[in-house]
N, C-alpha and C. Protein backbone atom coordinates (compact mmCIF):
# COMPACT_ATOMS: atom_id res chain seq x y z
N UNK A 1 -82.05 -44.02 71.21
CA UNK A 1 -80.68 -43.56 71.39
C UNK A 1 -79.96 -44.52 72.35
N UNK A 2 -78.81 -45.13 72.12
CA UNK A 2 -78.29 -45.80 72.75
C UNK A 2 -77.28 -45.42 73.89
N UNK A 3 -77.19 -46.03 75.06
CA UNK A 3 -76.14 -45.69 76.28
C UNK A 3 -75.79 -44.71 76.05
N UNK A 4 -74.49 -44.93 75.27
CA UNK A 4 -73.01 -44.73 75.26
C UNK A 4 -73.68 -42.92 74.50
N UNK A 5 -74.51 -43.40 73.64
CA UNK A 5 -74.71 -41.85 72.98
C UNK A 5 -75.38 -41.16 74.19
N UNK A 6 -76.19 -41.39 74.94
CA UNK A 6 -76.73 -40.54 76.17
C UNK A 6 -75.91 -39.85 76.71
N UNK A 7 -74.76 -41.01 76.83
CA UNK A 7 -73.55 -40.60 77.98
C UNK A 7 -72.84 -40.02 77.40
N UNK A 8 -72.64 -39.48 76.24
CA UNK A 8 -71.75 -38.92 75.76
C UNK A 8 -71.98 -37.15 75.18
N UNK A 9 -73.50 -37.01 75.37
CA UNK A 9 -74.23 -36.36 75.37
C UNK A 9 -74.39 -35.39 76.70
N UNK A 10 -73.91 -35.70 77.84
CA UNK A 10 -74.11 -35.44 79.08
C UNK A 10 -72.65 -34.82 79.18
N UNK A 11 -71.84 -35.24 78.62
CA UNK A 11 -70.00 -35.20 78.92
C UNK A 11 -70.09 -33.78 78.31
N UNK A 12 -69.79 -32.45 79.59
CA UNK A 12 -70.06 -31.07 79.23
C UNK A 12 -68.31 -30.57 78.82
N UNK A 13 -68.10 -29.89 78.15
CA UNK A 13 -66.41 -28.72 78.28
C UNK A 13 -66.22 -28.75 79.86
N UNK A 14 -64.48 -28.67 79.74
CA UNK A 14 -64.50 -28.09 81.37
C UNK A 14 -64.90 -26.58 81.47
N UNK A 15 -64.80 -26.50 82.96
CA UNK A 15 -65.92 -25.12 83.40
C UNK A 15 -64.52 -24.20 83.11
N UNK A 16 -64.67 -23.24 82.41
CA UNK A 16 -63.29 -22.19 82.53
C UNK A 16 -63.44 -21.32 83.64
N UNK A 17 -64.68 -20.88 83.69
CA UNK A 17 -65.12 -20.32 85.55
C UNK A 17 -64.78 -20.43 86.46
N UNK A 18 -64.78 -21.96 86.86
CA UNK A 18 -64.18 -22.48 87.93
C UNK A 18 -62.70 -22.77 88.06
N UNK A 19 -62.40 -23.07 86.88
CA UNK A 19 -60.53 -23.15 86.81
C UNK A 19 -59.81 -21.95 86.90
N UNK A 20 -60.38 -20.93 86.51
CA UNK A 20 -59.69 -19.16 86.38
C UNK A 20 -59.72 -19.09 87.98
N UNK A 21 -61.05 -19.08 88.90
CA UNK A 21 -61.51 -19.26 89.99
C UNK A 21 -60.21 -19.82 91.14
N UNK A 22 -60.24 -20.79 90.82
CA UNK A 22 -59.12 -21.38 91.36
C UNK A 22 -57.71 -21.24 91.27
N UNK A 23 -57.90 -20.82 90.06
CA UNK A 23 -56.06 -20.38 89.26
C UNK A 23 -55.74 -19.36 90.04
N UNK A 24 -56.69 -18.62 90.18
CA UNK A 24 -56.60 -16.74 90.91
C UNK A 24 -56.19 -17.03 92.31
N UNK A 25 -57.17 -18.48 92.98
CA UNK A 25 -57.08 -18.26 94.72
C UNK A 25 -56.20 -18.93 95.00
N UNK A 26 -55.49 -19.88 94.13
CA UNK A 26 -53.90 -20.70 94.21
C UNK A 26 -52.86 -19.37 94.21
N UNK A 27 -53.15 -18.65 93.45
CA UNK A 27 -51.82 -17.41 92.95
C UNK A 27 -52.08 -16.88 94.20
N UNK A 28 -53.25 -16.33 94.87
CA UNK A 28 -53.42 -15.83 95.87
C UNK A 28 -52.73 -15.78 97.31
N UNK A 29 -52.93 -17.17 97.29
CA UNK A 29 -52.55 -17.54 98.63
C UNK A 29 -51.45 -18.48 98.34
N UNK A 30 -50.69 -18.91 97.84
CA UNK A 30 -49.91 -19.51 97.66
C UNK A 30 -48.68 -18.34 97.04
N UNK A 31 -47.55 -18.80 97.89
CA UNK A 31 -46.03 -18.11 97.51
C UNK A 31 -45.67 -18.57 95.80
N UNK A 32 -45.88 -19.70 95.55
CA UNK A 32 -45.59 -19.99 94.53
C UNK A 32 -46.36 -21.86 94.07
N UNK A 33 -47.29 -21.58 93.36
CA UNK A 33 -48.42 -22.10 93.35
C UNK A 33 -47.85 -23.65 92.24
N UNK A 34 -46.77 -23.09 91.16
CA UNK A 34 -46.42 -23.81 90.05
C UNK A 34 -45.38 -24.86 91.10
N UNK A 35 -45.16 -24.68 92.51
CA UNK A 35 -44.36 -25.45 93.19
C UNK A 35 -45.24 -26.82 93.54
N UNK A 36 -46.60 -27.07 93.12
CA UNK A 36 -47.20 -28.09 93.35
C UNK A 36 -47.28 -29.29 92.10
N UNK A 37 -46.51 -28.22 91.16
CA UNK A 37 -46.37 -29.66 89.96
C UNK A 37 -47.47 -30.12 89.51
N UNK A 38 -47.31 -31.10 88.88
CA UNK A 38 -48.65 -31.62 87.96
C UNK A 38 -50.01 -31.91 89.40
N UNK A 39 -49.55 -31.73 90.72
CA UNK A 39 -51.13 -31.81 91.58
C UNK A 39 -52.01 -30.88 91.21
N UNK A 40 -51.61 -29.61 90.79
CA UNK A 40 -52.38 -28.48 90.37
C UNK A 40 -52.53 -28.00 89.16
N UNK A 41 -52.20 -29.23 88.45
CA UNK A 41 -52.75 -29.49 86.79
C UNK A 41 -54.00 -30.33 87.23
N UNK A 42 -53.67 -31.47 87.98
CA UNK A 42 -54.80 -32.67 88.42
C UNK A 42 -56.09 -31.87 89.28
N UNK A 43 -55.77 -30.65 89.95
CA UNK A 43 -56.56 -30.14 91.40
C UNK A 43 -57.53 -29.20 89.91
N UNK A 44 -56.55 -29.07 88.81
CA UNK A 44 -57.65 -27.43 88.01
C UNK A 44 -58.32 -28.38 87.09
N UNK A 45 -58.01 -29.63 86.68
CA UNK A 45 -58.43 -30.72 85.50
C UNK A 45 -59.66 -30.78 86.39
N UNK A 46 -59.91 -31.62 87.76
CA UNK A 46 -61.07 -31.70 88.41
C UNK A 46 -61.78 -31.02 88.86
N UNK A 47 -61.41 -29.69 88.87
CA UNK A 47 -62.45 -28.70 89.16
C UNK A 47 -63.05 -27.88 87.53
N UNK A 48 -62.19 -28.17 87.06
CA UNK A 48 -63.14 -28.12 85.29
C UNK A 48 -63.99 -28.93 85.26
N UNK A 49 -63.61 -30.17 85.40
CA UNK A 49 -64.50 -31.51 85.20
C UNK A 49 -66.30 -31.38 85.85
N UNK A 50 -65.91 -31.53 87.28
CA UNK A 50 -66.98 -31.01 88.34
C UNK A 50 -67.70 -29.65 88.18
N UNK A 51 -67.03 -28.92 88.21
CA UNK A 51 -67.53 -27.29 88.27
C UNK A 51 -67.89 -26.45 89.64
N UNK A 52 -67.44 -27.72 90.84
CA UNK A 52 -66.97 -26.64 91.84
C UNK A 52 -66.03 -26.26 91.99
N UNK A 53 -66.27 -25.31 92.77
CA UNK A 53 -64.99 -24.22 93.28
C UNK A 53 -64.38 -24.90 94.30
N UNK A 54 -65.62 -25.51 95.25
CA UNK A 54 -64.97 -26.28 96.33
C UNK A 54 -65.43 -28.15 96.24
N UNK A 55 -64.77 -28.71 95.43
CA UNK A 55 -65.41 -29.34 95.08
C UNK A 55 -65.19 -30.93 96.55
N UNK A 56 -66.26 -31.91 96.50
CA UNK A 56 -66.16 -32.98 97.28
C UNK A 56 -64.74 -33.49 97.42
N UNK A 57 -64.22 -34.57 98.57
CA UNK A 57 -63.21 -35.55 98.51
C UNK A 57 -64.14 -36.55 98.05
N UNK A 58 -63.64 -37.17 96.51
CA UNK A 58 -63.85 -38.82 96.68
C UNK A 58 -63.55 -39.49 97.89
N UNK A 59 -64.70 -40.43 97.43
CA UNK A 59 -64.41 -41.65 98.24
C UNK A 59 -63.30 -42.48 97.51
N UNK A 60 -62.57 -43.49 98.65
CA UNK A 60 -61.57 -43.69 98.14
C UNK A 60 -62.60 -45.05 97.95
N UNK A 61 -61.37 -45.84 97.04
CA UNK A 61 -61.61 -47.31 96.51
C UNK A 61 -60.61 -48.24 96.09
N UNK A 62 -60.65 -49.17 95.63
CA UNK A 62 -59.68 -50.08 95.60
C UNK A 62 -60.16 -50.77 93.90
N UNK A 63 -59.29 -50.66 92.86
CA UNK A 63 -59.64 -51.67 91.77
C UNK A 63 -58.37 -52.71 91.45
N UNK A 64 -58.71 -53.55 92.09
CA UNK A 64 -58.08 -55.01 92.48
C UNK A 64 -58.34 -55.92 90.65
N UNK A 65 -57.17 -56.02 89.53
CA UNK A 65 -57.23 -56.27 88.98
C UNK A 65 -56.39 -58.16 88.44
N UNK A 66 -56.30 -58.96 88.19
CA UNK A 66 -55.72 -60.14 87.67
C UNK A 66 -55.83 -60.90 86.07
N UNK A 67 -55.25 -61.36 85.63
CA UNK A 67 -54.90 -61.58 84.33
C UNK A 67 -53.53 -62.68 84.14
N UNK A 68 -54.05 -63.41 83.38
CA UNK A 68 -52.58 -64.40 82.99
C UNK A 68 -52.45 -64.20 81.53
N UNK A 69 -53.25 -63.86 80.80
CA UNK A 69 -53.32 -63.73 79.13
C UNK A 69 -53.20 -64.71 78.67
N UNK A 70 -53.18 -65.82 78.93
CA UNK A 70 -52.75 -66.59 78.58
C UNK A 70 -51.23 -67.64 78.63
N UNK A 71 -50.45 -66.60 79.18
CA UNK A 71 -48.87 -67.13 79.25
C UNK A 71 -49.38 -68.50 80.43
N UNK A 72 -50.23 -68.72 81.30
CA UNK A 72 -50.14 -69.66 82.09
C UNK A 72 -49.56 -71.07 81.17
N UNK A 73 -50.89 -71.18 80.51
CA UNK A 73 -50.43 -72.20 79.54
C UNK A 73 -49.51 -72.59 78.94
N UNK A 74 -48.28 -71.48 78.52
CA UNK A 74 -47.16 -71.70 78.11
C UNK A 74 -46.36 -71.92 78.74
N UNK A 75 -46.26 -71.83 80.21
CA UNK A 75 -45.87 -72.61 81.17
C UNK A 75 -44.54 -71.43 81.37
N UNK A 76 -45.19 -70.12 81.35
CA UNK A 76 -44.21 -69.06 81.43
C UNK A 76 -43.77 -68.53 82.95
N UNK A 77 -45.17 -68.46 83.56
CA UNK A 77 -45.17 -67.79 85.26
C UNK A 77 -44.31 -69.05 86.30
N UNK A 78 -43.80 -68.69 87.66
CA UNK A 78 -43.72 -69.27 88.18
C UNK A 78 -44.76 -70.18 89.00
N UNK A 79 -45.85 -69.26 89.02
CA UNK A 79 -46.67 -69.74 90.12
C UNK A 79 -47.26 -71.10 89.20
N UNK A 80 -48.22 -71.81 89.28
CA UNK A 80 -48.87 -72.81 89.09
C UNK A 80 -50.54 -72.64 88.32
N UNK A 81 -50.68 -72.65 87.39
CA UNK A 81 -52.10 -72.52 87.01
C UNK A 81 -53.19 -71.73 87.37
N UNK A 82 -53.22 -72.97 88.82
CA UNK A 82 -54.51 -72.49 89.72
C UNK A 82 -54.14 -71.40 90.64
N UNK A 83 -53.18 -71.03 90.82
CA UNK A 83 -52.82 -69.70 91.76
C UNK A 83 -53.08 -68.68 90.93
N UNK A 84 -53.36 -68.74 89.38
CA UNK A 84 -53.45 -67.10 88.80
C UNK A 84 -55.19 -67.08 88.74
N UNK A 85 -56.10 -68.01 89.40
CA UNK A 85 -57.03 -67.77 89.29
C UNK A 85 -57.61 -67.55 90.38
């Protein structure tokens, strides 16, 4: 069985347990819970995902990305060649 099928194999439903869970203790304690906007679409998406109730803070990180596609060559960017590398 290859990787990708392992890993894809492992990739569970979100938890509805834990999102009802949370849905209930947002309504709870919160005056008005839908005032957090899509954070508490993002806060119930990751606690489906995970399946805690209280779930960890990531660690934060940095993905530092670069690319010329090619336009260097066409002599499109300002910068100089060797600066997009």
């Amino acid at each position: 069985m290859s990787l990708l099928n392992q890993t894809i194999k492992k990739i569970l439903p979100p938890d509805q347990r834990a999102i009802k869970f949370v849905e209930n203790k947002l309504a709870q304690t919160m005056t008005n819970a839908d005032g957090l906007g899509e954070l508490k679409n993002l806060l119930l998406r990751y606690v489906g995902i995970t399946g805690q109730i209280h779930p960890e803070i990531p660690k934060k990180f940095t993905i530092i990305t670069c690319g010329d596609h090619g336009v260097a060559g066409m002599s499109v960017p300002i910068l100089k060649k060797q600066q997009h590398i």
